[in-house]
Protein backbone atom coordinates (compact mmCIF):
# COMPACT_ATOMS: atom_id res chain seq x y z
CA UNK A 1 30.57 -2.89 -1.80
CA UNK A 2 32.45 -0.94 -5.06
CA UNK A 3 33.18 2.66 -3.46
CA UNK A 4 33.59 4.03 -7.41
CA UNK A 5 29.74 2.02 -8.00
CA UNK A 6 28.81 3.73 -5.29
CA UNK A 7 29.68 7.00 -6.21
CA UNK A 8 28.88 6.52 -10.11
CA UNK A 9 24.76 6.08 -9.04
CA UNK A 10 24.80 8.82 -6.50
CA UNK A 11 26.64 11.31 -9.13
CA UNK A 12 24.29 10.32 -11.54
CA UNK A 13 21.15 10.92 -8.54
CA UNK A 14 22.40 14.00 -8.42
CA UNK A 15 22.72 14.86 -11.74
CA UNK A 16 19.38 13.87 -12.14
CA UNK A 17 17.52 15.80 -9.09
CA UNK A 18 16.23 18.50 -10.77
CA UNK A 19 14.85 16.37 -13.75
CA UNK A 20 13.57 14.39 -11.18
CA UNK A 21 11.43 16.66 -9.30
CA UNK A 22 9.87 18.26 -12.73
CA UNK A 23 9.00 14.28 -13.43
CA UNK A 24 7.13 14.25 -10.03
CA UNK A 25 5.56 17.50 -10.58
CA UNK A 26 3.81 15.87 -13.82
CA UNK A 27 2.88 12.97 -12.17
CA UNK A 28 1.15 14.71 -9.47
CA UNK A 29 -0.66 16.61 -12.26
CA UNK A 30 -2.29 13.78 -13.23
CA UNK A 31 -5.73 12.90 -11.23
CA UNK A 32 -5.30 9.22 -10.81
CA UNK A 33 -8.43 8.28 -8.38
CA UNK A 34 -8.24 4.65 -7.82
CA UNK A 35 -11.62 4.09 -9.60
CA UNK A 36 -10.53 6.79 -12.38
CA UNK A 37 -8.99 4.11 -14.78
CA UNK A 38 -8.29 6.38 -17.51
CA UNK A 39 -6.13 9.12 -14.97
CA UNK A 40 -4.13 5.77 -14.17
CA UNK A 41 -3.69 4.96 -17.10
CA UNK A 42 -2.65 8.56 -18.08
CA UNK A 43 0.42 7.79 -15.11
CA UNK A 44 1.32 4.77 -16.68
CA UNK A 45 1.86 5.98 -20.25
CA UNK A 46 3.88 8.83 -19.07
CA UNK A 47 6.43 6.67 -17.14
CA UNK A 48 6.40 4.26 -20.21
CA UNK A 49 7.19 7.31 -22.79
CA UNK A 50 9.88 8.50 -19.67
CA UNK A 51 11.34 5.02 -19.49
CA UNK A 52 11.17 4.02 -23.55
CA UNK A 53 12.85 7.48 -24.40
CA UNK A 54 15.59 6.28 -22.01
CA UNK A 55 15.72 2.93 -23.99
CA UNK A 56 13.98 0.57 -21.86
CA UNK A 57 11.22 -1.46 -22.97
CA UNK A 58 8.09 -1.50 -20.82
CA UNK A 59 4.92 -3.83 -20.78
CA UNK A 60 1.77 -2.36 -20.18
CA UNK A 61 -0.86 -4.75 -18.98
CA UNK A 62 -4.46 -3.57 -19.73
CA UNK A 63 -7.42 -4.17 -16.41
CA UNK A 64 -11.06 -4.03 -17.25
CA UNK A 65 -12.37 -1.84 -14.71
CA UNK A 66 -8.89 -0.06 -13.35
CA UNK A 67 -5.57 1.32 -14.87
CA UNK A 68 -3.14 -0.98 -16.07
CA UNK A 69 -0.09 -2.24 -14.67
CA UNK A 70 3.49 -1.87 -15.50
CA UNK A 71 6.60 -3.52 -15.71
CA UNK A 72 9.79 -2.70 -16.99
CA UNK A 73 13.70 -4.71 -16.27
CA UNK A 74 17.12 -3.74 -16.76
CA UNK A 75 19.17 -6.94 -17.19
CA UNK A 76 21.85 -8.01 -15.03
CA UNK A 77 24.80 -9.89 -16.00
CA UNK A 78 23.74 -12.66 -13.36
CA UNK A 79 21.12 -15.01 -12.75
CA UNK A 80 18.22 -13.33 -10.03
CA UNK A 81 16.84 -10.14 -9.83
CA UNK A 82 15.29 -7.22 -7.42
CA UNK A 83 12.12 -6.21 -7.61
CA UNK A 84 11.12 -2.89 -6.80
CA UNK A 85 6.92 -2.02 -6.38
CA UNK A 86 4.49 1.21 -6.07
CA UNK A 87 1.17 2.43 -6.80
CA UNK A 88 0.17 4.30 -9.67
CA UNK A 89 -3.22 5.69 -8.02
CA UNK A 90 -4.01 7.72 -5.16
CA UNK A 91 -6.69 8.03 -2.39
CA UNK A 92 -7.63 11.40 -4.07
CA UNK A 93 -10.83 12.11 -6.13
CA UNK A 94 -11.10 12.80 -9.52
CA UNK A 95 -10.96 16.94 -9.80
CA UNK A 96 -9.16 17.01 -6.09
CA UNK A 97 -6.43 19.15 -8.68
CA UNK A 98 -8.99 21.68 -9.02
CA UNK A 99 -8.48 22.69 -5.62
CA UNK A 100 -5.80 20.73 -4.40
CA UNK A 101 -2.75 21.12 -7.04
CA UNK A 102 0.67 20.82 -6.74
CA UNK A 103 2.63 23.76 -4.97
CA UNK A 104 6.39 24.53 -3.94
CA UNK A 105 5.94 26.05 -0.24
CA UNK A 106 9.77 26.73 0.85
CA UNK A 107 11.03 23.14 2.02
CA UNK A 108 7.59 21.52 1.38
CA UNK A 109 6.21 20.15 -1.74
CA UNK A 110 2.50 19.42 -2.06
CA UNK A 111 -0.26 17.90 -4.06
CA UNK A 112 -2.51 15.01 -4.29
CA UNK A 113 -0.15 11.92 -4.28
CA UNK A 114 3.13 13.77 -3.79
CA UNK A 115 4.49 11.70 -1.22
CA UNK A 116 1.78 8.55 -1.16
CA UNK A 117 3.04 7.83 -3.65
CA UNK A 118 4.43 9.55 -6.76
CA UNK A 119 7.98 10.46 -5.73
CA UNK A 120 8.43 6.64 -4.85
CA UNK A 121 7.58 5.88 -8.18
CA UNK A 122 9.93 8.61 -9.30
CA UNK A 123 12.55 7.17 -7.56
CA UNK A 124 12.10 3.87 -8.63
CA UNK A 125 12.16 5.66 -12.24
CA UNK A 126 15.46 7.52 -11.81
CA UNK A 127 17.02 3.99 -10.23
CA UNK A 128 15.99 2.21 -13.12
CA UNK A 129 17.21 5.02 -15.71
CA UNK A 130 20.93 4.66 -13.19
CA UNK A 131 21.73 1.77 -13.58
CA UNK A 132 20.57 1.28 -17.29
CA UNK A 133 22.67 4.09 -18.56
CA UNK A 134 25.70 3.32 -15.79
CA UNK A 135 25.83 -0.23 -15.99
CA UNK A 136 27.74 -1.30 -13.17
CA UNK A 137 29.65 -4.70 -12.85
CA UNK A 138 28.28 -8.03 -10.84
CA UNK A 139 24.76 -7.20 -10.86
CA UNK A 140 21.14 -8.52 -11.03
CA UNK A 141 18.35 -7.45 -13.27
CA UNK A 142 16.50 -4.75 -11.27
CA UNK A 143 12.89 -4.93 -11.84
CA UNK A 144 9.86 -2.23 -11.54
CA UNK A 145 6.17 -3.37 -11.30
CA UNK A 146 3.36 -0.69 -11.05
CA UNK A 147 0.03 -1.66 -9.75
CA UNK A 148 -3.41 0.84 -10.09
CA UNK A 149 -5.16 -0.21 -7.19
CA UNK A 150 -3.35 -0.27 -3.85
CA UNK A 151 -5.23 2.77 -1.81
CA UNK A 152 -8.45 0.28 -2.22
CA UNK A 153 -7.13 -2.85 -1.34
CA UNK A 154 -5.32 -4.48 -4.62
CA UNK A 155 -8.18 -6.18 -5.65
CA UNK A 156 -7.07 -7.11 -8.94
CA UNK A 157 -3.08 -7.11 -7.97
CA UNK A 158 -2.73 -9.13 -4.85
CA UNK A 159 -1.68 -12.24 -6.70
CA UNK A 160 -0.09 -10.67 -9.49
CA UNK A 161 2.31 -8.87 -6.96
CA UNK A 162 2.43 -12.26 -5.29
CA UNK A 163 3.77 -13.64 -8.50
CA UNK A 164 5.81 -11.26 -9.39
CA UNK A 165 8.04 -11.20 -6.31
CA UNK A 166 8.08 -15.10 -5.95
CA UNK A 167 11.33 -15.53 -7.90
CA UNK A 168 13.05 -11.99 -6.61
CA UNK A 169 15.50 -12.27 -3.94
CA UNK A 170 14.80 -8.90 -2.37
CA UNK A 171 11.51 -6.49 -2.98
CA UNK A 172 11.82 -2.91 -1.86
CA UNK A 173 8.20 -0.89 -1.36
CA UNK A 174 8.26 3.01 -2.11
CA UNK A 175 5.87 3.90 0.28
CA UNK A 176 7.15 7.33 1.76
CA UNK A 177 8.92 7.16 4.74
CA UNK A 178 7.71 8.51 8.32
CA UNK A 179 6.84 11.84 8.76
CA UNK A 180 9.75 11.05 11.75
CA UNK A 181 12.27 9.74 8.72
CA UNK A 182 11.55 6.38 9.69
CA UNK A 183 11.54 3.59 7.45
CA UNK A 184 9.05 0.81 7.79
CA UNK A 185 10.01 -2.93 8.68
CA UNK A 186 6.59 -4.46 9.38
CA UNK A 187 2.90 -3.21 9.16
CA UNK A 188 -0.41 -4.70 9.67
CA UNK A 189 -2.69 -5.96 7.18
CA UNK A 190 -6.24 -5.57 7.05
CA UNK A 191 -9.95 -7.51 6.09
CA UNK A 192 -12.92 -6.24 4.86
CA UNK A 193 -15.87 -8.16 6.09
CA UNK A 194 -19.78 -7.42 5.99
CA UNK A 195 -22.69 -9.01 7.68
CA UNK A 196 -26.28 -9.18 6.11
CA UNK A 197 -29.46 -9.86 9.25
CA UNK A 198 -33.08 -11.23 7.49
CA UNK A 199 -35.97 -9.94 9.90
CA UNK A 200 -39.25 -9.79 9.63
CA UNK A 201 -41.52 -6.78 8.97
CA UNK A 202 -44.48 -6.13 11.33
CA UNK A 203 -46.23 -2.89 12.32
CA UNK A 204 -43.92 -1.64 15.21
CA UNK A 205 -47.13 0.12 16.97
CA UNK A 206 -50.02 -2.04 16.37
CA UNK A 207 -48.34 -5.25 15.51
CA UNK A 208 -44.86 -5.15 17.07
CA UNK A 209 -44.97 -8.67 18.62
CA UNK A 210 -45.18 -9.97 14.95
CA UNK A 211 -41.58 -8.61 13.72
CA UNK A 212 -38.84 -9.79 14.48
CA UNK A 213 -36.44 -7.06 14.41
CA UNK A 214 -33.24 -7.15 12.00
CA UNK A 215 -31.67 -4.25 13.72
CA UNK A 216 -31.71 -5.38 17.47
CA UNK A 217 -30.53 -8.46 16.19
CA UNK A 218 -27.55 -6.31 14.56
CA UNK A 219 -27.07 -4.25 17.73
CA UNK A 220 -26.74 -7.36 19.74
CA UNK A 221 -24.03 -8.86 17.27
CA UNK A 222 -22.01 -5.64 17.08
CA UNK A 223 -21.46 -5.33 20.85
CA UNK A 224 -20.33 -9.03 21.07
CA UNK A 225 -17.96 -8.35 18.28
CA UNK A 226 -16.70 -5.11 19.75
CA UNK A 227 -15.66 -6.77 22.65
CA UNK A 228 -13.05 -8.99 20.53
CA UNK A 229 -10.76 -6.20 20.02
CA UNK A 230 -7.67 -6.61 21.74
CA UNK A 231 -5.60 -4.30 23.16
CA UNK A 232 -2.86 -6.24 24.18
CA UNK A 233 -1.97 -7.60 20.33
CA UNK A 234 -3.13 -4.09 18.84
CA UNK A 235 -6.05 -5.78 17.23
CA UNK A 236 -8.59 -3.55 16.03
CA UNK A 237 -12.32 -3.75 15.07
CA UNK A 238 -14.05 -0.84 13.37
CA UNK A 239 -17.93 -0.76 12.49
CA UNK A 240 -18.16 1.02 9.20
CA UNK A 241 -21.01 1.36 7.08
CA UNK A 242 -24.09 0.86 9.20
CA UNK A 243 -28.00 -0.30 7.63
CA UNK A 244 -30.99 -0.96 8.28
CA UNK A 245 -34.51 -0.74 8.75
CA UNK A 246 -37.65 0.63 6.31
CA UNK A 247 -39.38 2.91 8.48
CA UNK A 248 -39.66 4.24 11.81
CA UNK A 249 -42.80 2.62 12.54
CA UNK A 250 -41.56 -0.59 10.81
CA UNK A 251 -39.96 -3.65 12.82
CA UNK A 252 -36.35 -3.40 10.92
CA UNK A 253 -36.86 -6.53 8.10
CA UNK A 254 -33.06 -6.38 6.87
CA UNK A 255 -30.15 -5.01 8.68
CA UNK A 256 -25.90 -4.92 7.53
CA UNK A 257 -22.78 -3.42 8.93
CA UNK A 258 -19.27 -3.60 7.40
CA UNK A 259 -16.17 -4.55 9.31
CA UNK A 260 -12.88 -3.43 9.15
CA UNK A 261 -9.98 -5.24 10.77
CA UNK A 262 -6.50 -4.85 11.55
CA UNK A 263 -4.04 -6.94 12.73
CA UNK A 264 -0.45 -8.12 13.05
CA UNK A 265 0.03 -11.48 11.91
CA UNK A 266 -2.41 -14.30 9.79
CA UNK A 267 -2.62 -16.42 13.13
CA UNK A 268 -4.71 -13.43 15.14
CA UNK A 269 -6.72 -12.80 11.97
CA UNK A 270 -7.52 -16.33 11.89
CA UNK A 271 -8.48 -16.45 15.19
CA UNK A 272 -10.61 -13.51 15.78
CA UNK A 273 -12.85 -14.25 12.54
CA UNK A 274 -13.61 -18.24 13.60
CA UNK A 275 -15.00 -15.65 17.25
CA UNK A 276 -16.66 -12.79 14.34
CA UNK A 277 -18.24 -16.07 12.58
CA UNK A 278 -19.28 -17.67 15.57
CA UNK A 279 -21.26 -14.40 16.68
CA UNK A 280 -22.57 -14.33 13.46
CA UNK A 281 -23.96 -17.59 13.59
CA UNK A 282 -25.60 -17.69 16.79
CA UNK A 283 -28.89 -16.27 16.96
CA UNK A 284 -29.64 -13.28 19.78
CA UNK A 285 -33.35 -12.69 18.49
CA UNK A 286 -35.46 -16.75 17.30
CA UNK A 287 -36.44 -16.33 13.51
CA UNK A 288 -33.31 -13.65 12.91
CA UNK A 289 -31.19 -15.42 9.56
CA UNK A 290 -27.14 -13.72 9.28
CA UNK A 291 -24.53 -13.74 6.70
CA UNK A 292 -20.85 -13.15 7.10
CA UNK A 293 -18.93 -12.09 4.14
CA UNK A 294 -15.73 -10.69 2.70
CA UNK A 295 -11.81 -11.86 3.63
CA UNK A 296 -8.48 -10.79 3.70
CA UNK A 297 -7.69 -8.15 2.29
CA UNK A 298 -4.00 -6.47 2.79
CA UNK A 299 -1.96 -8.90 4.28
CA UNK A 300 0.41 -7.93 7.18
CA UNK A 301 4.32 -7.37 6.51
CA UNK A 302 5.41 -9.43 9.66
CA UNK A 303 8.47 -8.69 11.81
CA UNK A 304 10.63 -11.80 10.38
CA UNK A 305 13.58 -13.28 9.83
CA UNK A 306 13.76 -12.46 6.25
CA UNK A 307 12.93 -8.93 6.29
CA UNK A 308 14.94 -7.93 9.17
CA UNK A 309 18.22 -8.82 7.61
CA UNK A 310 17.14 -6.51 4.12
CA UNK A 311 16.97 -3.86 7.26
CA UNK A 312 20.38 -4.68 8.96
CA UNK A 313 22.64 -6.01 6.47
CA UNK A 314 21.51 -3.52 4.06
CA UNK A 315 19.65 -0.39 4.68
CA UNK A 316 21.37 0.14 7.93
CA UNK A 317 24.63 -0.11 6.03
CA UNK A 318 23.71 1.64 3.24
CA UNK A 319 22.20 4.54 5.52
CA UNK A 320 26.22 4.24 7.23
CA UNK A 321 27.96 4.73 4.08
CA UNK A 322 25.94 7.81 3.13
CA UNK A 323 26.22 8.97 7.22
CA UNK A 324 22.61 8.87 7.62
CA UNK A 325 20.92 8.25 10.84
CA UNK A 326 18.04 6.07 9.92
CA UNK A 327 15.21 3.63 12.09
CA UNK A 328 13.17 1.14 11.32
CA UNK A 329 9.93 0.88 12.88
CA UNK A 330 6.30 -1.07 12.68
CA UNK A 331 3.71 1.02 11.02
CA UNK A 332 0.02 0.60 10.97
CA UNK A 333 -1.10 0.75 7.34
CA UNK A 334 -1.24 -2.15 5.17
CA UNK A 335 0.44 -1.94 1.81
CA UNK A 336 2.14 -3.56 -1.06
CA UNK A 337 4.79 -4.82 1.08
CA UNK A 338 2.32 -7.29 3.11
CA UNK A 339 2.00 -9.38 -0.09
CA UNK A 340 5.55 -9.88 -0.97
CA UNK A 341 6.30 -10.34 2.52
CA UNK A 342 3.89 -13.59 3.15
CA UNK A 343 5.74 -14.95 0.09
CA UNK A 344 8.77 -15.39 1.83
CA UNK A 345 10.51 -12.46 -0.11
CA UNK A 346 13.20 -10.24 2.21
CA UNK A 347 10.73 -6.49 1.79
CA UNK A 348 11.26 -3.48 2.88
CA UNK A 349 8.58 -0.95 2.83
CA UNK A 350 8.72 3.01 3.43
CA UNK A 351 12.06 3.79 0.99
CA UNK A 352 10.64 7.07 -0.33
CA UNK A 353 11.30 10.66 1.06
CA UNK A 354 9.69 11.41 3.91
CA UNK A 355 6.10 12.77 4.59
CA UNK A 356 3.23 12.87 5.93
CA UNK A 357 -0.79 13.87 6.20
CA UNK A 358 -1.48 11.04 3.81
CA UNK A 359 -4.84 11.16 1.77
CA UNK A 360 -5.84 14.30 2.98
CA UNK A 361 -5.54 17.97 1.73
CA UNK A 362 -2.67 18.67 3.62
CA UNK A 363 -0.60 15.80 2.22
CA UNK A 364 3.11 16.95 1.81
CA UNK A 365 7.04 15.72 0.81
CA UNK A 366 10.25 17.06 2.68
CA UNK A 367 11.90 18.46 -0.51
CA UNK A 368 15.19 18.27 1.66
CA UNK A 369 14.89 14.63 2.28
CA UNK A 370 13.92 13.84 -1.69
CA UNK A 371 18.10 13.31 -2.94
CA UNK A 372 18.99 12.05 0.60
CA UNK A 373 16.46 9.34 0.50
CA UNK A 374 17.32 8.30 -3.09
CA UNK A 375 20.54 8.26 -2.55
CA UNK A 376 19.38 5.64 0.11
CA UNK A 377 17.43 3.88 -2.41
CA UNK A 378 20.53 3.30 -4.23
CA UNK A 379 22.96 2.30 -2.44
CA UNK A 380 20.49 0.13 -0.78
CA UNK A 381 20.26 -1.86 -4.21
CA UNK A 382 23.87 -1.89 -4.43
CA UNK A 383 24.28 -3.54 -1.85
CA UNK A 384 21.67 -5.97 -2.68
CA UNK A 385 23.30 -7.11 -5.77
CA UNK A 386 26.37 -7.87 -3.32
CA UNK A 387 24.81 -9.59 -0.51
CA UNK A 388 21.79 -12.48 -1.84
């Protein structure tokens, strides 16, 4: 890779720190509650005012019941491009600023989003603004799309980040990293499933033998499908939102629970819902009628081919140059990266700064790995325009 490009970007990072941390301060002074799609869209229009002021058109896509999504390019001057994603809400409620605002604490930088994940968008920003006003040689256009609806699943921006990243030859995910530094090279995904149990009513004292009972019928089911969790493959099962019943001296006519699983790879999801539907199917209690619902929702960044080489040829290179120590490790939580992952795509995930306590009120960013980590970033991209 070009030493002087090298050092052009990162001069210009560094320039650009302190401008950069104000930008994140506004961000995370903006409630943007997944289900608040005005406070997303109040995020969106102030990257698209930072990014037109800077001369670079944006494209705002308007959603009917969340924020909109963004996209903005800087052209190369050859044929391909990078694409680099984030999320423009957080898993924090509307009015979480009223107690919950941001705050300088020595090294530590906190606030509702800070780290999951404003600064990534920041950086992703401040990379597009480098290279835009530096214009280095033998490049690809470098791409930005914003989605308002990751820390609930992507309901409405699975496929469009599918799409998006189809045509890109590498997509890089500003998730923070670690709160051990660590960057993240696969993660599981995750599905959202509910099942629905028609009883019948009876008088549970007098007339008890005449119900048939929607909630043992439930109880039954949720034991068998407890037992499909699996250890061994880190495949997990949690029972969620739990219903049922009228009254206690009612036999239970109607009964639901909500599942939540996470897995690895497609084939293990595949397999353990055909043993979830099976269970659902069969009936414990005669006259009992059950309904198995939902799907996919995140799907998992596997540990491939693909993505591996982004890590090694790149990041690990990258993380040389600039004589940082860096690891790549598997991560539970779904994200972003999941998506452009099953496409084919070479992703990264878990570029940002590092930190930690993630949708909580103790979230935080390490201000002292904020220019470290971009500096990352970019040399990371640099070396992406060299290597696909």
């Amino acid at each position: 890779m070009n030493k002087k490009q090298r050092e052009i970007i990162n001069n210009y990072l560094t320039n650009k720190e302190a401008e950069a941390l104000k930008f994140l301060e506004e961000l995370v002074k903006i409630d943007s509650y997944s289900y608040d799609k005005n406070g997303v869209s109040n995020v969106s229009n102030h990257i698209k005012n930072k990014l037109e002021a800077e001369g670079i058109e944006c494209i705002l896509k308007e959603n009917t019941d969340y924020g909109p999504h963004l996209t903005a390019r800087v052209k190369g001057d050859k044929r391909g491009k990078i694409l680099m994603v984030g999320h423009q809400d957080t898993a924090h409620k509307t009015d979480t600023l009223e107690h919950f605002n941001f705050l300088k604490d020595g090294e530590i930088l906190r606030g509702p989003g800070v780290s999951d994940m404003k600064a990534g968008l920041v950086y992703m920003v401040y990379l597009l603004m480098a290279f835009n006003d530096t214009q280095p040689d033998d490049r690809y256009d470098l791409e930005i799309l914003f989605t308002p609806d990751e820390e609930i699943g992507s309901p409405i921006s699975k496929d469009i980040i599918a799409e998006t990243s189809r045509d890109a030859l590498a997509v890089f995910v500003l998730e923070p990293a670690r709160p051990d530094g660590s960057i993240v090279i696969s993660r599981k995904g995750s599905a959202h499933l509910k099942i629905n149990i028609k009883g019948k009513a009876a008088h549970s004292g007098a007339f008890i033998e005449d119900g048939i009972s929607a909630n043992d019928e439930l109880a039954q089911k949720m034991i068998a499908i407890k037992k499909l969790s699996d250890t061994q493959k880190d495949l997990t099962l949690n029972f969620g939102l739990i219903e049922g019943g009228v009254s206690n001296n009612i036999v239970s006519p109607h009964a639901s629970a909500t599942i939540h699983l996470a897995f690895w790879n497609i084939q293990d999801y595949e397999d353990v819902y055909k043993e979830i539907e099976a269970i659902v199917n069969h009936a414990y209690i005669k006259g009992t009628e059950s309904e198995l619902s939902g799907n996919l929702g995140m799907l998992p960044m596997e540990n491939n081919e693909q993505n591996m080489e982004l890590y090694e040829q790149i990041v690990l290179k990258a993380a040389a140059d600039l004589n940082q120590k860096i690891i790549g490790l598997p991560t539970k939580g779904a994200s972003e990266a999941g998506f452009t992952s099953a496409e084919g795509v070479p992703t990264i995930c878990g570029m940002g700064p590092v930190g930690g306590n993630w949708h909580t009120l103790e979230e935080y960013l390490d201000l002292n790995s904020f220019l470290p980590r971009l500096k990352l970033f970019g040399t990371s991209i640099l070396y992406s325009m060299k290597h696909f």
